[in-house]
Protein backbone atom coordinates (compact mmCIF):
# COMPACT_ATOMS: atom_id res chain seq x y z
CA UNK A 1 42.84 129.17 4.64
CA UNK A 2 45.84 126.20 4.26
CA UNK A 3 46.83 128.15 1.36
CA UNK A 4 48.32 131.03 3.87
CA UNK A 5 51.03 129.00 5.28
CA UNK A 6 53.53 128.41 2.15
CA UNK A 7 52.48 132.58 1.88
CA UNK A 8 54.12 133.19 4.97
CA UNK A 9 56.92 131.66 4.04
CA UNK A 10 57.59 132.87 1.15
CA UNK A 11 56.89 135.84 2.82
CA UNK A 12 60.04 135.46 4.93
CA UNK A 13 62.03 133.57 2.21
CA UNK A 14 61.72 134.91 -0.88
CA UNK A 15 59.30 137.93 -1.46
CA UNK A 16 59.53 138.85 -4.89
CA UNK A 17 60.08 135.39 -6.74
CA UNK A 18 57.01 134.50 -3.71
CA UNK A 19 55.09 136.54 -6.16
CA UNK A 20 56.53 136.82 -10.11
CA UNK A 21 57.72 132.83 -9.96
CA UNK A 22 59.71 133.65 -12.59
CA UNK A 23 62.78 130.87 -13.80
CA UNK A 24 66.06 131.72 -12.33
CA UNK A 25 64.74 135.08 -10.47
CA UNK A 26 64.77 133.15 -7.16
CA UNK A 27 67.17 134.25 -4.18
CA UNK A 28 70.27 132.34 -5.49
CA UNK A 29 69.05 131.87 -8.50
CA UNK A 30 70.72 132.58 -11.87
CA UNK A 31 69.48 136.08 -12.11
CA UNK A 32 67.57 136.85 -8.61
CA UNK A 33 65.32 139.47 -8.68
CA UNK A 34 65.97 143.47 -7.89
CA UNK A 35 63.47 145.60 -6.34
CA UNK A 36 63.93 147.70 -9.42
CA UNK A 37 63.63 144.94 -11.94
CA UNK A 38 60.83 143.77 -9.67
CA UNK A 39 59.03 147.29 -9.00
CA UNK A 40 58.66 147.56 -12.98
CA UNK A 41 56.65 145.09 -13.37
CA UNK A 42 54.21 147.12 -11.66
CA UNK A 43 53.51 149.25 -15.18
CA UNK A 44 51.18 145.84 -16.11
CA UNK A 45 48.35 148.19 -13.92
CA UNK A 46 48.02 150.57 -16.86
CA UNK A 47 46.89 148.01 -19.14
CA UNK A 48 44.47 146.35 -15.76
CA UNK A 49 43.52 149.98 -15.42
CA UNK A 50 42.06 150.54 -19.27
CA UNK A 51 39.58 147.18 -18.86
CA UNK A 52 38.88 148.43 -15.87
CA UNK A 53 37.92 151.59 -16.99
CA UNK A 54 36.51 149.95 -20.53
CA UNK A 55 34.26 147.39 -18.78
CA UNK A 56 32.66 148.87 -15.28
CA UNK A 57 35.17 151.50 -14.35
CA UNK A 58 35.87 152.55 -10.90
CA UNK A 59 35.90 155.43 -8.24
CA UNK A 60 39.23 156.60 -7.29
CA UNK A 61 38.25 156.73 -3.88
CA UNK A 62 39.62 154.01 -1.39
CA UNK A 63 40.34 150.65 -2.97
CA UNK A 64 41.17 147.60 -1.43
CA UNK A 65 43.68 145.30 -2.79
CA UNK A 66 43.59 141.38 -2.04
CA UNK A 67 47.43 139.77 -1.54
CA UNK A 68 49.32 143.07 -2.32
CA UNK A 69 52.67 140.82 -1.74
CA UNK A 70 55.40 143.24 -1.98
CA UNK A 71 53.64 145.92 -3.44
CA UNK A 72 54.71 145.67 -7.22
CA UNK A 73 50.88 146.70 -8.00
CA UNK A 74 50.27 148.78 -4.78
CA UNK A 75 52.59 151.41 -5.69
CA UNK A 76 50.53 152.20 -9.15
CA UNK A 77 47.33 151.53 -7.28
CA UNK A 78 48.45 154.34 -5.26
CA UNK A 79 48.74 157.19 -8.15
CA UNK A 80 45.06 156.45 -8.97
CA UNK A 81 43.15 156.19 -6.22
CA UNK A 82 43.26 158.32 -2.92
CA UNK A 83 43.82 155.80 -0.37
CA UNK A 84 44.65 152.12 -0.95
CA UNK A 85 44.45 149.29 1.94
CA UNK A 86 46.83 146.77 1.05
CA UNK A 87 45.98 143.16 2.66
CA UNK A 88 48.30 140.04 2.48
CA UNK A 89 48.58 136.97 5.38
CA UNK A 90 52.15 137.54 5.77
CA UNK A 91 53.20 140.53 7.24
CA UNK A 92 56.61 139.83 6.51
CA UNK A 93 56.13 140.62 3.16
CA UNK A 94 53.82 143.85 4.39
CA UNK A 95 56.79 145.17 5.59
CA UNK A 96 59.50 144.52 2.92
CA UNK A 97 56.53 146.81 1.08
CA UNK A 98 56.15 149.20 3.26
CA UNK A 99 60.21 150.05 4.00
CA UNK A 100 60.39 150.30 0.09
CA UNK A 101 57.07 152.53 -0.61
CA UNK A 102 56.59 155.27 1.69
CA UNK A 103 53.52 156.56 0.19
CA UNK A 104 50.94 158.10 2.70
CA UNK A 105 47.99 156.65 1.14
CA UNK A 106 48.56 153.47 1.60
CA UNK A 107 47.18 151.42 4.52
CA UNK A 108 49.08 148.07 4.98
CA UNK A 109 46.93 145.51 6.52
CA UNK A 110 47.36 141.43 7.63
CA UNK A 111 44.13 139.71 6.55
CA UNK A 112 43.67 135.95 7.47
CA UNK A 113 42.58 135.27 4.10
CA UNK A 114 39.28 134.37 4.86
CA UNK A 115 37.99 138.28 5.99
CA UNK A 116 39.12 141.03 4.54
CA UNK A 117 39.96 143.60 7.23
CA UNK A 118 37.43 146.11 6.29
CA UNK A 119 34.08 147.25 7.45
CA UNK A 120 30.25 146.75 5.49
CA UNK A 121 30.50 149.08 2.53
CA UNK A 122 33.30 150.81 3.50
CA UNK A 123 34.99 150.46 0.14
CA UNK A 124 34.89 152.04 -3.42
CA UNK A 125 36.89 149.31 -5.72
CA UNK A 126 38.53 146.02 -5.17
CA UNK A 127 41.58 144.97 -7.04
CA UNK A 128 43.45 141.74 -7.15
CA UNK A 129 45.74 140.07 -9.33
CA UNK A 130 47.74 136.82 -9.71
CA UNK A 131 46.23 135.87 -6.18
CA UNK A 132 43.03 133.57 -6.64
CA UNK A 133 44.59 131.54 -8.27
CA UNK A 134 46.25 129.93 -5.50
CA UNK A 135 43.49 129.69 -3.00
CA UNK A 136 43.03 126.09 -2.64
CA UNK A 137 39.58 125.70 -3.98
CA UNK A 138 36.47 127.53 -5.91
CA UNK A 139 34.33 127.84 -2.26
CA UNK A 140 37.67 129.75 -0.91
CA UNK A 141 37.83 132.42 -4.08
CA UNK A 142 33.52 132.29 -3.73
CA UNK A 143 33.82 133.13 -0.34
CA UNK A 144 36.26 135.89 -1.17
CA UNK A 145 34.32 137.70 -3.63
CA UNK A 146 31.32 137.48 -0.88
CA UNK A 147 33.56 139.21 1.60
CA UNK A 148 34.57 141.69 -1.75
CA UNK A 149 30.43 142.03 -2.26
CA UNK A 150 30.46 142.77 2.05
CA UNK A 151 33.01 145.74 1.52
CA UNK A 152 32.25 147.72 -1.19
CA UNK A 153 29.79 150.28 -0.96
CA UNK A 154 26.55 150.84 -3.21
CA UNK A 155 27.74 151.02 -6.83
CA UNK A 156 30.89 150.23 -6.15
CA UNK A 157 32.99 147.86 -8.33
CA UNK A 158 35.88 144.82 -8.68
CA UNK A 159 38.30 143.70 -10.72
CA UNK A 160 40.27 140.43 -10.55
CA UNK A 161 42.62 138.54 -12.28
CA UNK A 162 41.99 134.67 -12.10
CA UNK A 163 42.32 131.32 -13.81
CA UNK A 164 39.10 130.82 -15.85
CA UNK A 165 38.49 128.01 -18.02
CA UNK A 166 35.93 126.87 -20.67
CA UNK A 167 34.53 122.71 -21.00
CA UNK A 168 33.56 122.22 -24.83
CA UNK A 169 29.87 121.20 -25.40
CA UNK A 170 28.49 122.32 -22.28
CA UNK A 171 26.06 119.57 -22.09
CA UNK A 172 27.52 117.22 -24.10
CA UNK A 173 29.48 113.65 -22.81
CA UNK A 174 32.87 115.24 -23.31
CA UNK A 175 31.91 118.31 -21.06
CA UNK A 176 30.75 115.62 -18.40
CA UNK A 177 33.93 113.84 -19.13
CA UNK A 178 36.31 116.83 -18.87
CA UNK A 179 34.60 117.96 -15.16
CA UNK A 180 34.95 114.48 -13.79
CA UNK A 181 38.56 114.66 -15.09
CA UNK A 182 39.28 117.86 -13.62
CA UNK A 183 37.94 117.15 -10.56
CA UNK A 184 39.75 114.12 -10.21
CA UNK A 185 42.57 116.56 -11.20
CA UNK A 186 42.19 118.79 -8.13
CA UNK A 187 41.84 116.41 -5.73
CA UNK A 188 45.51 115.02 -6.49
CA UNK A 189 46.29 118.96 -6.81
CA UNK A 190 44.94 119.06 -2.87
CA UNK A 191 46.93 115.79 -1.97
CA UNK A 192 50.03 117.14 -3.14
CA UNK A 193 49.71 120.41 -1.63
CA UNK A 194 49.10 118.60 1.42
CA UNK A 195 52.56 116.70 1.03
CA UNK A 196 54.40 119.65 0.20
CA UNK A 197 53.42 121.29 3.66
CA UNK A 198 54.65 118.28 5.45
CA UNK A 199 57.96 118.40 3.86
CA UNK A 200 58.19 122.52 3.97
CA UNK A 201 58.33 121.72 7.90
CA UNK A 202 61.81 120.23 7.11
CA UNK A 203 63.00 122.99 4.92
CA UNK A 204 61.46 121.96 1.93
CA UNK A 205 60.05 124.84 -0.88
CA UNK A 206 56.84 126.50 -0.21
CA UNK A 207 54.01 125.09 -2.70
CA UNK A 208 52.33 127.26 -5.10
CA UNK A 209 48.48 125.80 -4.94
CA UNK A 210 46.88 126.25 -8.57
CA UNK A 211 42.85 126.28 -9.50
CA UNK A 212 40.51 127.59 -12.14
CA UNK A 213 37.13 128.11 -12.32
CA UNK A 214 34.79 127.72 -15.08
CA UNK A 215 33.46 130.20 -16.81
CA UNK A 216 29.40 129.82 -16.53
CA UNK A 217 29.32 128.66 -12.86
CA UNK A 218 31.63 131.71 -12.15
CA UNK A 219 29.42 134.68 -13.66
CA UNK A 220 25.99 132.50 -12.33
CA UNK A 221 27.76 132.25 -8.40
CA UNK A 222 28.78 135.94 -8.98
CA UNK A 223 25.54 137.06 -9.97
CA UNK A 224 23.73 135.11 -7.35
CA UNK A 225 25.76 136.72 -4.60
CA UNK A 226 24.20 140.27 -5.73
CA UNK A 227 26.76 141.39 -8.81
CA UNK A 228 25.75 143.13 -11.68
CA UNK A 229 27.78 144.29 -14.93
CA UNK A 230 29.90 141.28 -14.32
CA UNK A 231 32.48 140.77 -17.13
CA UNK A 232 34.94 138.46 -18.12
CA UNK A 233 37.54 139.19 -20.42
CA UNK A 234 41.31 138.30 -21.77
CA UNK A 235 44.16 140.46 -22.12
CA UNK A 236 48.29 140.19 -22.34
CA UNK A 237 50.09 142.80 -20.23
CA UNK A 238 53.25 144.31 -21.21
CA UNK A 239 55.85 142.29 -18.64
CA UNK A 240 55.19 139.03 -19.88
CA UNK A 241 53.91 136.69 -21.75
CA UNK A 242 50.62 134.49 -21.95
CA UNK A 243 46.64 135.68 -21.27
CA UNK A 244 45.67 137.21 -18.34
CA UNK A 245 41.73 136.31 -17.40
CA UNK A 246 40.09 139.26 -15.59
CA UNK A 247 36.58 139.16 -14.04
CA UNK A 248 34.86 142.57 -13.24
CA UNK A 249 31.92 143.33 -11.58
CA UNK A 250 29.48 145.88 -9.52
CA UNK A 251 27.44 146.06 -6.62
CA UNK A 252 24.43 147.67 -7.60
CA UNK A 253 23.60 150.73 -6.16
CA UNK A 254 20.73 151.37 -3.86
């Protein structure tokens, strides 16, 4: 996935502002982050954990969790479940994790971003958040919740934060309008993207790549990839502002 090189960098530059972006909380920044300011930011699982729970709930068996970063989520994701793999494509970050949270049940693991590094149904829940959005594309978060749908085992279930978004009058001339104007949108999203990683080979910033996905084609791919149950729903969490989109989901059982 492009998308994993301005990861690994931040990886090695800048963990935690790599993953809450937050102004002024960069290395050198105003008001730089602390892994205790950072760590708290972790309680936003309890309010993950009740739509979770409220929509298709979850075994607390082994969960998987897609770009753990530095572990702000991990280390909550580790009081509720009894093991948790923890993938990212920089290991640098892995580690700044894994010196910082010693817990036993956690399994750190590099992923290449295109296969998660687990076996067929060898899962009971997947969890991500504030990840999918910056894959560079829809077919790179489809192709992620097919590799989710690979993992889990009968009956088990997801839950992901994401971008979503809604086009009025879905078959009206201003829906057509707004998709040809978004696409046109994420094409000069890719170009840029692509310029950025040019100029991060001279010591320019990592990029932060941005997409959403609409709403209908998102529970119709989701459902034709063998889901069931799948939800959508909005939420705030209690470190920050805005709406947090959440998709959830279930592989039926067998």
């Amino acid at each position: 996935m492009k998308s994993n090189l301005e990861w690994k960098v931040w990886g090695k530059t800048d963990p935690l502002y790599g993953v809450a972006s937050w102004p002024g909380r960069e290395r050198g920044g105003q008001n730089p982050w602390t892994d205790e300011e950072f760590y708290a930011l972790g309680e936003d699982w309890h309010d993950f954990d009740a739509l979770w729970r409220r929509t298709v709930g979850y075994e607390a068996g082994t969960v998987l969790e897609i770009g753990s970063g530095a572990g702000r989520i991990t280390r909550m994701l580790s009081t509720a479940f009894e093991r948790v793999i923890a993938t990212d494509v920089s290991a640098d970050v892995l580690e700044y994790a894994r010196t910082r949270m010693p817990a036993k049940n956690i399994s750190w693991q590099v992923s290449d971003g295109d296969r998660l590094p687990s076996t067929d149904g060898s899962v009971d829940a997947v969890f991500s958040c504030h990840v999918f959005q910056h894959f560079p594309s829809n077919l790179h978060q489809l192709r992620t919740f097919n590799e989710m749908h690979r993992i889990l085992r009968s009956g088990g279930t997801f839950f992901v934060h994401m971008s979503i978004h809604v086009f009025p009058q879905v078959n009206g001339p201003f829906s057509r309008l707004a998709r040809l104007e978004y696409g046109a949108f994420l094409r000069l999203l890719s170009l840029r993207a692509a310029l950025r990683r040019l100029l991060m080979r001279i010591g320019g910033k990592p990029y932060m790549h941005g997409v959403s996905y609409e709403v209908q084609p998102l529970l119709d791919d989701l459902r034709k990839l063998g889901f069931t149950d799948v939800s959508i729903s909005a939420i705030t969490v209690r470190t920050g502002p805005g709406i947090h989109c959440c998709v959830s989901g279930r592989k039926p059982a067998v």
